[in-house]
N, C-alpha and C. Protein backbone atom coordinates (compact mmCIF):
# COMPACT_ATOMS: atom_id res chain seq x y z
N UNK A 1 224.30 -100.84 62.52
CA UNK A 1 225.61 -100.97 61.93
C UNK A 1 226.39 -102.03 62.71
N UNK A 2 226.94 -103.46 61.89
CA UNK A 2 227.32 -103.86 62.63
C UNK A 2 228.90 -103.40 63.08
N UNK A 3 229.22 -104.02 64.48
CA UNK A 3 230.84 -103.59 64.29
C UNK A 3 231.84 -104.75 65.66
N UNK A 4 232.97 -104.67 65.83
CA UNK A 4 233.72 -105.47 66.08
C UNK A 4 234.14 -105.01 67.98
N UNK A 5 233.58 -105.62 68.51
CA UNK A 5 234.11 -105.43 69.96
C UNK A 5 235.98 -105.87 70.59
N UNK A 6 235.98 -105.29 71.59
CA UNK A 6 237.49 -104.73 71.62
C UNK A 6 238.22 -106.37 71.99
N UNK A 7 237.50 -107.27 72.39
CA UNK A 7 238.10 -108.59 72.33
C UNK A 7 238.03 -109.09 70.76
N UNK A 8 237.22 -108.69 69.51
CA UNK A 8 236.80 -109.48 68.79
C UNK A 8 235.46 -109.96 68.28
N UNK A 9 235.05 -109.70 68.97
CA UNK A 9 233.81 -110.36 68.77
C UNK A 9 232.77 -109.68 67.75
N UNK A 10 231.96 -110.45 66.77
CA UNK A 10 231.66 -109.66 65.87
C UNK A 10 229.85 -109.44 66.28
N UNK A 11 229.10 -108.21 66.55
CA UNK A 11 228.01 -107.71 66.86
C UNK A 11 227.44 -107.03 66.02
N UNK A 12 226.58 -108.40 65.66
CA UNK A 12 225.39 -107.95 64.20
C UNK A 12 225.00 -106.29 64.09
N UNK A 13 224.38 -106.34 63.50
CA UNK A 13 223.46 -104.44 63.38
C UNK A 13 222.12 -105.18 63.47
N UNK A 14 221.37 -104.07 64.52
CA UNK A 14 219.94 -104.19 65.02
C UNK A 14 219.23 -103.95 63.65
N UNK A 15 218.40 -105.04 63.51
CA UNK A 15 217.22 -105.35 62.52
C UNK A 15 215.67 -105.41 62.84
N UNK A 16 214.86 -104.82 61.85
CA UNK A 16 213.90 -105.72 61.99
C UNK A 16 213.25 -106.85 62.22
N UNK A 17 212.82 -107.96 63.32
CA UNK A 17 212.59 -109.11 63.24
C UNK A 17 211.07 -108.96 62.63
N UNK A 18 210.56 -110.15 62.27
CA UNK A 18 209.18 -110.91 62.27
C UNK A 18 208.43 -110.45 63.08
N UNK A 19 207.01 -110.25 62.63
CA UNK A 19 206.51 -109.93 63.71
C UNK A 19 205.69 -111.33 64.80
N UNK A 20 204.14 -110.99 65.26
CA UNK A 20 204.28 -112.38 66.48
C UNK A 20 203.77 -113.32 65.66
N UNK A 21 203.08 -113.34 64.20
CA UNK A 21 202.52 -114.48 63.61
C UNK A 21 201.13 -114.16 63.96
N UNK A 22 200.13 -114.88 63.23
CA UNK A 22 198.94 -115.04 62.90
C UNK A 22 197.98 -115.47 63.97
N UNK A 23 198.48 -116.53 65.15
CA UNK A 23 197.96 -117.17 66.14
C UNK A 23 197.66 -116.04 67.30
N UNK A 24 198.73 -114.84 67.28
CA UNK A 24 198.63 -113.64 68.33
C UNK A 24 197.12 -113.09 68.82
N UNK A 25 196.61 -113.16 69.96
CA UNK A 25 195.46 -113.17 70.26
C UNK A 25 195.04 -111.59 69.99
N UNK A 26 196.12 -110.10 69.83
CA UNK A 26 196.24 -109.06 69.71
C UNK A 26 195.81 -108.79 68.47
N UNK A 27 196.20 -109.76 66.88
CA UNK A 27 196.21 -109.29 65.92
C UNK A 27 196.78 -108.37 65.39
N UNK A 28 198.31 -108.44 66.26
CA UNK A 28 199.11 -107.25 66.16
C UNK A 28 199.19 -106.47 64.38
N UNK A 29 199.87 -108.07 63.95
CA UNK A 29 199.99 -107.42 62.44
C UNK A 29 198.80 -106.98 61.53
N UNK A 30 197.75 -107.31 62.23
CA UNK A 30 197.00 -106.74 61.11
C UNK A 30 196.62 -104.68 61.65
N UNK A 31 196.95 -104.62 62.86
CA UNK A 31 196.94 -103.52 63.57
C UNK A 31 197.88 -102.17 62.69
N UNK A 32 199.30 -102.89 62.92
CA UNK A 32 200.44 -102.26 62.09
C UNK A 32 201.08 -102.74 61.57
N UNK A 33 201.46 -102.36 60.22
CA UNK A 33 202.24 -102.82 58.79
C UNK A 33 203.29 -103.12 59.25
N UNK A 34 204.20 -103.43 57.86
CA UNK A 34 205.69 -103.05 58.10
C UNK A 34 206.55 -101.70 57.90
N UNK A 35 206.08 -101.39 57.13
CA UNK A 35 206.16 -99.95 56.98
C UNK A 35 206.30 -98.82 58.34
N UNK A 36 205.41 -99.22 58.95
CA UNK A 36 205.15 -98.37 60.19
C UNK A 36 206.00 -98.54 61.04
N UNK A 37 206.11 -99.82 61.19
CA UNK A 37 206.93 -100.97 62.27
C UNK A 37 208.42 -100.35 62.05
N UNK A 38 208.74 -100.19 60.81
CA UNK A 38 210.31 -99.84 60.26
C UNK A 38 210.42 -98.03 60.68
N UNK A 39 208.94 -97.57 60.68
CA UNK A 39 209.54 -96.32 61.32
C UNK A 39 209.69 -96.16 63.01
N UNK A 40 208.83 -96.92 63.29
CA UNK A 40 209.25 -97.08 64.74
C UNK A 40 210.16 -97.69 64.79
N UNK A 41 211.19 -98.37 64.25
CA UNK A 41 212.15 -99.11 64.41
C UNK A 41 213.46 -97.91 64.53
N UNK A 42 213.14 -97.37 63.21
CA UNK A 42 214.29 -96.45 62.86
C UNK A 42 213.93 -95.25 64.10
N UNK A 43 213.31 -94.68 64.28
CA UNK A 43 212.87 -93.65 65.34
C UNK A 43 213.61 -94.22 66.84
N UNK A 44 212.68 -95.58 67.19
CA UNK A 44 213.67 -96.28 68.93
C UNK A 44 215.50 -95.69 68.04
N UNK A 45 215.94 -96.27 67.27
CA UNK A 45 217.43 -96.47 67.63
C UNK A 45 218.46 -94.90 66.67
N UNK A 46 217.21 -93.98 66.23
CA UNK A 46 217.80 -92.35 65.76
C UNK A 46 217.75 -91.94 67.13
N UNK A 47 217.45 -92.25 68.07
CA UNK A 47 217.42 -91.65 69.65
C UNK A 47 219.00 -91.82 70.04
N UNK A 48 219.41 -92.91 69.91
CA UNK A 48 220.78 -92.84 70.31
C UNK A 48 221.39 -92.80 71.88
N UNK A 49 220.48 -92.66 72.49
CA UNK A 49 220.96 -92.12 73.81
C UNK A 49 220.38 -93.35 74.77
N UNK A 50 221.09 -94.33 75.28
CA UNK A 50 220.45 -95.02 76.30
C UNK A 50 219.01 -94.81 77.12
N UNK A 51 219.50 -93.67 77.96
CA UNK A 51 218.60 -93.35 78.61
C UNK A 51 217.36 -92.91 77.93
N UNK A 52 217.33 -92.18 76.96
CA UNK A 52 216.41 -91.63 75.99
C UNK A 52 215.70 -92.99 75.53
N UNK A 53 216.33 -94.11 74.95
CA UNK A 53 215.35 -95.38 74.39
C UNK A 53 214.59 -96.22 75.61
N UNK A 54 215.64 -96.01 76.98
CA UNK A 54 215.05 -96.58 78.32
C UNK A 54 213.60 -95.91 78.26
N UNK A 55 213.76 -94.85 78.79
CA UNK A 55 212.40 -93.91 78.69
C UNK A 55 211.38 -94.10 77.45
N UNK A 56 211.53 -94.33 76.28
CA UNK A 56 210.56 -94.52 75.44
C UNK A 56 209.80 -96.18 75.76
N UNK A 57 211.08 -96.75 76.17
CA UNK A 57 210.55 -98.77 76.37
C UNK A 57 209.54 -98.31 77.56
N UNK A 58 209.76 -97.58 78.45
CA UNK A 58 208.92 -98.02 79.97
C UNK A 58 207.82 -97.02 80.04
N UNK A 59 207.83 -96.04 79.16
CA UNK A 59 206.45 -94.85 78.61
C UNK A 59 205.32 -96.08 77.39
N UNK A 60 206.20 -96.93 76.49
CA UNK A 60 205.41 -97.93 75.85
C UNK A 60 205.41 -98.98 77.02
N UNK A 61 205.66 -98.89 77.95
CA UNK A 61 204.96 -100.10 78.74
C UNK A 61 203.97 -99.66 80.02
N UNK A 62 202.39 -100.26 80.49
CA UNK A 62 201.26 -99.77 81.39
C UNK A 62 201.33 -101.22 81.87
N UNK A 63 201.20 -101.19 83.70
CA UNK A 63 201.05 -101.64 84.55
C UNK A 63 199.84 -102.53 84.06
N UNK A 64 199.80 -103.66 84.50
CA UNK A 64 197.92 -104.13 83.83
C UNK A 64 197.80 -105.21 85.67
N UNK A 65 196.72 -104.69 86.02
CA UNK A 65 196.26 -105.81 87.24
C UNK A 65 195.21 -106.56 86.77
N UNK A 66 195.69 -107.62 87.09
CA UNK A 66 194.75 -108.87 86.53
C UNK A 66 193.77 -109.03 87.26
N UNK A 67 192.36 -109.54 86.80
CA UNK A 67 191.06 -109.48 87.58
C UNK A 67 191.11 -110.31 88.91
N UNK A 68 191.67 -111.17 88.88
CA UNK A 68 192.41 -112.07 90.00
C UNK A 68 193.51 -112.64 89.90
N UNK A 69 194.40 -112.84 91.10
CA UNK A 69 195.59 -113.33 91.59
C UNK A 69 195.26 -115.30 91.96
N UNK A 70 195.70 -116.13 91.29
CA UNK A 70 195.84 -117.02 92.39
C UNK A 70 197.14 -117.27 92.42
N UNK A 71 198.40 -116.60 92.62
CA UNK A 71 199.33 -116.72 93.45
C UNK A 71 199.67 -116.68 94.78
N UNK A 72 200.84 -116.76 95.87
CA UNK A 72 200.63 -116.28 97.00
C UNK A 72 201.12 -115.27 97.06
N UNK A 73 201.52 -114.51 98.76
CA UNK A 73 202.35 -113.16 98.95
C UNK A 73 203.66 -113.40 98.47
N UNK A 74 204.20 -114.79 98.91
CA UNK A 74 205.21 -115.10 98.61
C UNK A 74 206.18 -115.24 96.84
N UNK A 75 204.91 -115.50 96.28
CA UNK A 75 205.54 -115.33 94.75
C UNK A 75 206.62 -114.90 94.27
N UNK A 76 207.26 -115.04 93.87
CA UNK A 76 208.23 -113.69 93.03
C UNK A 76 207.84 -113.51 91.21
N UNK A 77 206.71 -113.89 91.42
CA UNK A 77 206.36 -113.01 89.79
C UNK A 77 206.02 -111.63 89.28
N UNK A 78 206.47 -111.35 88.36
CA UNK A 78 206.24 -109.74 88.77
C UNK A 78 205.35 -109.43 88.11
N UNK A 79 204.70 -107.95 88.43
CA UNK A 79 203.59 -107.59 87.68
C UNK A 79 203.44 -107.41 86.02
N UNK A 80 202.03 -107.85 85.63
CA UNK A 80 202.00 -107.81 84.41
C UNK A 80 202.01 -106.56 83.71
N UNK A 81 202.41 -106.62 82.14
CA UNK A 81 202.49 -105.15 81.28
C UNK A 81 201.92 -105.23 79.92
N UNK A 82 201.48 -104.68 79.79
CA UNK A 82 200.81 -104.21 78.41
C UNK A 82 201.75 -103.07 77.45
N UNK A 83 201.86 -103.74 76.10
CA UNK A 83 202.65 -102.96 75.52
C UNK A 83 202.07 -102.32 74.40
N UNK A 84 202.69 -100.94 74.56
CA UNK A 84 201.88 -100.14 73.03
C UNK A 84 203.08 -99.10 72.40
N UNK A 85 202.07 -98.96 71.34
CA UNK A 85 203.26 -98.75 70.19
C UNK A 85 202.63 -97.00 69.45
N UNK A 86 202.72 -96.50 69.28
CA UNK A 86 202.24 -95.13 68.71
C UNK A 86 202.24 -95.08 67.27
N UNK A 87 201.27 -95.21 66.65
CA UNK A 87 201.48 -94.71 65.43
C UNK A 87 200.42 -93.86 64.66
N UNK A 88 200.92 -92.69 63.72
CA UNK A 88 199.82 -91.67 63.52
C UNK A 88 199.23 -91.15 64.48
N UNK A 89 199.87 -91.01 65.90
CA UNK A 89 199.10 -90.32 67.15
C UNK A 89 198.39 -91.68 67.34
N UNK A 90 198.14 -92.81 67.21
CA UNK A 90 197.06 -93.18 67.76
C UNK A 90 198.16 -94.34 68.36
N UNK A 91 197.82 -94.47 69.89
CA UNK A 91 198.30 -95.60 70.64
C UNK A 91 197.80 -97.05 70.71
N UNK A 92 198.17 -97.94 70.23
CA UNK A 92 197.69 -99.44 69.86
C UNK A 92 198.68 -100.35 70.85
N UNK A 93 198.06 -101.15 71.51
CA UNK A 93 198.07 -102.48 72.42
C UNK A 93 198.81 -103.23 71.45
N UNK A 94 199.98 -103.81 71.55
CA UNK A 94 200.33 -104.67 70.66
C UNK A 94 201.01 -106.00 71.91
N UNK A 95 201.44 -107.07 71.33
CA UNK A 95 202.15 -108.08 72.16
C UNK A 95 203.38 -108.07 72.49
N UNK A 96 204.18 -108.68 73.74
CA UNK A 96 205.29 -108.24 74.51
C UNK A 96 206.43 -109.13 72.98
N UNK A 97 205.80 -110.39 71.95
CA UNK A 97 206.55 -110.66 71.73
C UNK A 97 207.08 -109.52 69.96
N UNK A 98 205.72 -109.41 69.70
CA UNK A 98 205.61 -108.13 68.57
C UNK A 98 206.13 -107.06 68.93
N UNK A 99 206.32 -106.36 69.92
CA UNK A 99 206.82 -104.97 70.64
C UNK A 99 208.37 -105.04 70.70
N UNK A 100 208.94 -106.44 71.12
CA UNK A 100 210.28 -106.82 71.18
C UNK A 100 211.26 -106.67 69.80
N UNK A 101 209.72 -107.59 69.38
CA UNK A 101 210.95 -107.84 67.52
C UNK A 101 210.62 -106.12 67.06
N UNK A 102 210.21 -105.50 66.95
CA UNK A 102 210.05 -104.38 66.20
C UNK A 102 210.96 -103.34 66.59
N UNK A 103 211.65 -103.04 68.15
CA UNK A 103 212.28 -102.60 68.76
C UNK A 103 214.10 -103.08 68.55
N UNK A 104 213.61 -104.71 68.18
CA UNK A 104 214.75 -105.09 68.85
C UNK A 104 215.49 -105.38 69.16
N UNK A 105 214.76 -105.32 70.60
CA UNK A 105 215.43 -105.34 72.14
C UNK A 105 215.31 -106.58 72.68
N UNK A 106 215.93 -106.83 73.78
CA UNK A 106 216.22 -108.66 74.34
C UNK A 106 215.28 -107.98 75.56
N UNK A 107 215.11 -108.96 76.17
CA UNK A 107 214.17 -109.50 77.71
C UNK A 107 214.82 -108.06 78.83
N UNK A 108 216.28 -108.28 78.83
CA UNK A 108 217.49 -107.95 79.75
C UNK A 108 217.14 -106.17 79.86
N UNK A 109 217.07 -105.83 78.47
CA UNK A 109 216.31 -104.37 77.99
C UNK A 109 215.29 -103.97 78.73
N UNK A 110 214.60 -104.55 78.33
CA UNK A 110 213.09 -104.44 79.06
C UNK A 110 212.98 -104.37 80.79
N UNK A 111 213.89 -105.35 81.00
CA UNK A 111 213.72 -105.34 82.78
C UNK A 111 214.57 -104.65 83.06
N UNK A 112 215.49 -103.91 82.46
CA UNK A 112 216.72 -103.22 83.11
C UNK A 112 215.81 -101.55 82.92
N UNK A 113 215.15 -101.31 81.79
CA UNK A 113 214.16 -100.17 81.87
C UNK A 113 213.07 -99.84 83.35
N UNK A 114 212.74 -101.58 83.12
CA UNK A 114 211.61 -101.32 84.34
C UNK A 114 212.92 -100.86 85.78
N UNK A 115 213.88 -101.30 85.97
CA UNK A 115 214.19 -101.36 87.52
C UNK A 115 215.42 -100.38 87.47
N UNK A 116 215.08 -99.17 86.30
CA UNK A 116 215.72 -98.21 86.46
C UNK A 116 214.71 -97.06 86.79
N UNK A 117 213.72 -97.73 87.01
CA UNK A 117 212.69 -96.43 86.87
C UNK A 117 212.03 -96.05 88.86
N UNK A 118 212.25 -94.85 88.95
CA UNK A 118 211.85 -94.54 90.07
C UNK A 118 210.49 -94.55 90.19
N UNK A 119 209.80 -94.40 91.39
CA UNK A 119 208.40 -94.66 91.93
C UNK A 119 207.44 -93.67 91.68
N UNK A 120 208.21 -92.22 90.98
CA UNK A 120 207.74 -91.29 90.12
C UNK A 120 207.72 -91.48 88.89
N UNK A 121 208.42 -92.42 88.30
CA UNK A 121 208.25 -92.32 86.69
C UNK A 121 209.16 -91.84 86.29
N UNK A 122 210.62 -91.39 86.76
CA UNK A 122 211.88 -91.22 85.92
C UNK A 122 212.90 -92.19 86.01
N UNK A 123 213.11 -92.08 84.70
CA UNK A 123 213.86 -93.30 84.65
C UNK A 123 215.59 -92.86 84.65
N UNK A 124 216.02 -93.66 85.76
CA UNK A 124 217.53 -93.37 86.59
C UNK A 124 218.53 -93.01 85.01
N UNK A 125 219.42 -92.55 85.37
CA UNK A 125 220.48 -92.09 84.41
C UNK A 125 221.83 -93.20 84.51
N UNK A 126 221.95 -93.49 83.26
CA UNK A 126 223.37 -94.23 83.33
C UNK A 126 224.22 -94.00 83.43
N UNK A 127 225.27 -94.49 84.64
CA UNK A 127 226.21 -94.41 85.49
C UNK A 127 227.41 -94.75 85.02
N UNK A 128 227.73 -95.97 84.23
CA UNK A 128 228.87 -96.18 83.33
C UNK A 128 229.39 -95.31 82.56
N UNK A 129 231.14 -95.47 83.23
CA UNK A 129 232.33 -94.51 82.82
C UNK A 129 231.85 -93.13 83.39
N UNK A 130 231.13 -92.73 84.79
CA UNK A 130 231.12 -91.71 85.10
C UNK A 130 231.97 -91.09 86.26
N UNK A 131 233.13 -92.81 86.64
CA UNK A 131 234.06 -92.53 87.82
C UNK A 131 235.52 -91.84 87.18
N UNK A 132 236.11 -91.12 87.68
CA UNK A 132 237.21 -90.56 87.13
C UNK A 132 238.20 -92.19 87.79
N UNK A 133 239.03 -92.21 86.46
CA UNK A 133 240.21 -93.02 86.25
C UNK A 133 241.42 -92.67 87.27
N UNK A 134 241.82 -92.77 88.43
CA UNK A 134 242.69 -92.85 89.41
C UNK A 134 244.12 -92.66 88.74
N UNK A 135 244.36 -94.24 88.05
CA UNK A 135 245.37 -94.09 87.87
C UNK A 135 246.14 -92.72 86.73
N UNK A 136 245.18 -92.43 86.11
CA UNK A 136 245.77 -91.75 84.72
C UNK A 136 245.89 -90.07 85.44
N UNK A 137 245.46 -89.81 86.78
CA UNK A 137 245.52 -88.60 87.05
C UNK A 137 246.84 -88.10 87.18
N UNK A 138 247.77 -89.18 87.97
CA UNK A 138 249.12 -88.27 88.28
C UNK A 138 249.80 -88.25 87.01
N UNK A 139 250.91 -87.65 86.65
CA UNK A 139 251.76 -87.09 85.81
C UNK A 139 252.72 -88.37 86.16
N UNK A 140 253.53 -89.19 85.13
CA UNK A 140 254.96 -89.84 85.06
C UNK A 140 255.38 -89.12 85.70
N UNK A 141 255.92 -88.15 86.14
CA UNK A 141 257.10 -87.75 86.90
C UNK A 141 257.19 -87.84 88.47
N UNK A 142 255.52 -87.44 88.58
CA UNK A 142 255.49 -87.94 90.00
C UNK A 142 255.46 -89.10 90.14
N UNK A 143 254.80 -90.25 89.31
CA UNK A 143 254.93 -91.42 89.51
C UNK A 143 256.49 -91.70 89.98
N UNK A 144 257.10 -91.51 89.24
CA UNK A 144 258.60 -92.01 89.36
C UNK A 144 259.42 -91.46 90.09
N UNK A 145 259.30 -90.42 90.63
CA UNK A 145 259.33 -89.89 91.89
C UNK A 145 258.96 -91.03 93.13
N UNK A 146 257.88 -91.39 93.24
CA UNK A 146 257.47 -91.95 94.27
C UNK A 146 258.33 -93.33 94.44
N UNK A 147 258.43 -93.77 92.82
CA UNK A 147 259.15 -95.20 93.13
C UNK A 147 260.51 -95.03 93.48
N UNK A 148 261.13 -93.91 93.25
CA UNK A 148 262.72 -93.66 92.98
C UNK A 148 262.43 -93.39 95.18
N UNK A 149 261.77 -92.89 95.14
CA UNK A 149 261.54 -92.80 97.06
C UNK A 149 261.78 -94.17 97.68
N UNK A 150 260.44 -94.83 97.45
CA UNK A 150 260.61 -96.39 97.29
C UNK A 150 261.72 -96.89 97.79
N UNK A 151 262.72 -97.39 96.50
CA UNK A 151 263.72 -97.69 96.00
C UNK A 151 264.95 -96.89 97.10
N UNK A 152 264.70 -96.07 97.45
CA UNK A 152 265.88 -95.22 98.51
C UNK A 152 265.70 -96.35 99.78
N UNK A 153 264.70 -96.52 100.12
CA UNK A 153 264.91 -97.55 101.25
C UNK A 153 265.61 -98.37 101.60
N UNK A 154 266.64 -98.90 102.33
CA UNK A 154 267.17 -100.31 102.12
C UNK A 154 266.67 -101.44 102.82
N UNK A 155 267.06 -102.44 101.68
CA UNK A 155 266.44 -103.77 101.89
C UNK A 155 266.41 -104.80 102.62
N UNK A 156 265.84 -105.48 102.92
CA UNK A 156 266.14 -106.46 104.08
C UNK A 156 265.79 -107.91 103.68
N UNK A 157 266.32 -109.24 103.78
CA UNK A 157 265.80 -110.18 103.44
C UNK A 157 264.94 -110.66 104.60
N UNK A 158 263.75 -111.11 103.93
CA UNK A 158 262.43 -111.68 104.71
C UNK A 158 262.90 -112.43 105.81
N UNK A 159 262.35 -112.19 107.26
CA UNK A 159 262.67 -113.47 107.83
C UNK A 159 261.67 -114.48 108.29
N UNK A 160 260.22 -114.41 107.02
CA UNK A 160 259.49 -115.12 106.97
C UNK A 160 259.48 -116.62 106.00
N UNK A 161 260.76 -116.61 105.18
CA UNK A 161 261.66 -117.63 104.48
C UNK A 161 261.32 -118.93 104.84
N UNK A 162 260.95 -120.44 104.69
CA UNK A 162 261.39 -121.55 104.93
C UNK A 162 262.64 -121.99 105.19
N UNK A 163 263.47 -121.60 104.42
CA UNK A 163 264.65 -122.56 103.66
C UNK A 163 265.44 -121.59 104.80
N UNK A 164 265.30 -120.60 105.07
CA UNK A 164 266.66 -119.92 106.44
C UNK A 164 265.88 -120.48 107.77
């Protein structure tokens, strides 16, 4: 559904994209339809719950070690993933760029799943809007109280001034 953010800004409704094309070394589409694709589509976003779709992205994603490394220690590339998709009970290998459009989800998704996830396999809980609001706790009256205190003080002109 699309809808209108609080500056303005207008934010499409999540669609189906394309899937990876014909060249895909996976053969994704000939694996799973569209049909299928649209129920996994509709299923990721009837979840509703952040954390709940986090957990489904990083349960469809398996660690894969490659038969050899020629990188160094130093690298910063991160480990590779294999993505799969469930359908009819049966789990199918599909491609990171087919897995995306069917979901989707942007890059940002995906890595924010992986580096929410602990070294057990749960994936951290989202923290946004879980600090209580400071200001809205006291009551106007005490507020104005405090300033009317304030205000009892008397004043003094700065004698950190230039011009005196």
């Amino acid at each position: 559904m699309a809808y209108t953010t609080e500056k303005g800004k207008l934010v499409n409704a999540k669609q189906l994209k394309p899937g990876c094309g014909d060249k895909c070394r996976l053969k994704c589409t000939l694996k799973i339809n569209e049909q299928q694709r649209l129920v996994i589509f509709n299923n990721f976003w009837i979840l509703g719950d952040l954390n709940r779709q986090r957990d489904f992205v990083k349960n469809a994603m398996k660690e894969v070690k490659p038969k050899y490394s020629l990188h160094n220690a130093q690298s910063k590339r991160s480990i590779n993933a294999a993505y799969h998709l469930t359908v009819d009970g049966i789990i199918i290998r599909v491609c990171k760029k087919f897995f995306m459009h069917t979901l989707d989800i942007g890059h940002s998704f995906r890595t924010t799943a992986c580096k929410k996830t602990t070294s057990s396999g749960i994936v951290l809980e989202d923290l946004r809007g879980m600090h209580n609001k400071k200001g809205k706790l006291l009551p106007v009256f005490v507020k104005d109280g405090v300033r009317e205190h304030l205000n009892s003080y008397p004043t003094k002109e700065s004698h950190y001034c230039r011009s005196s």
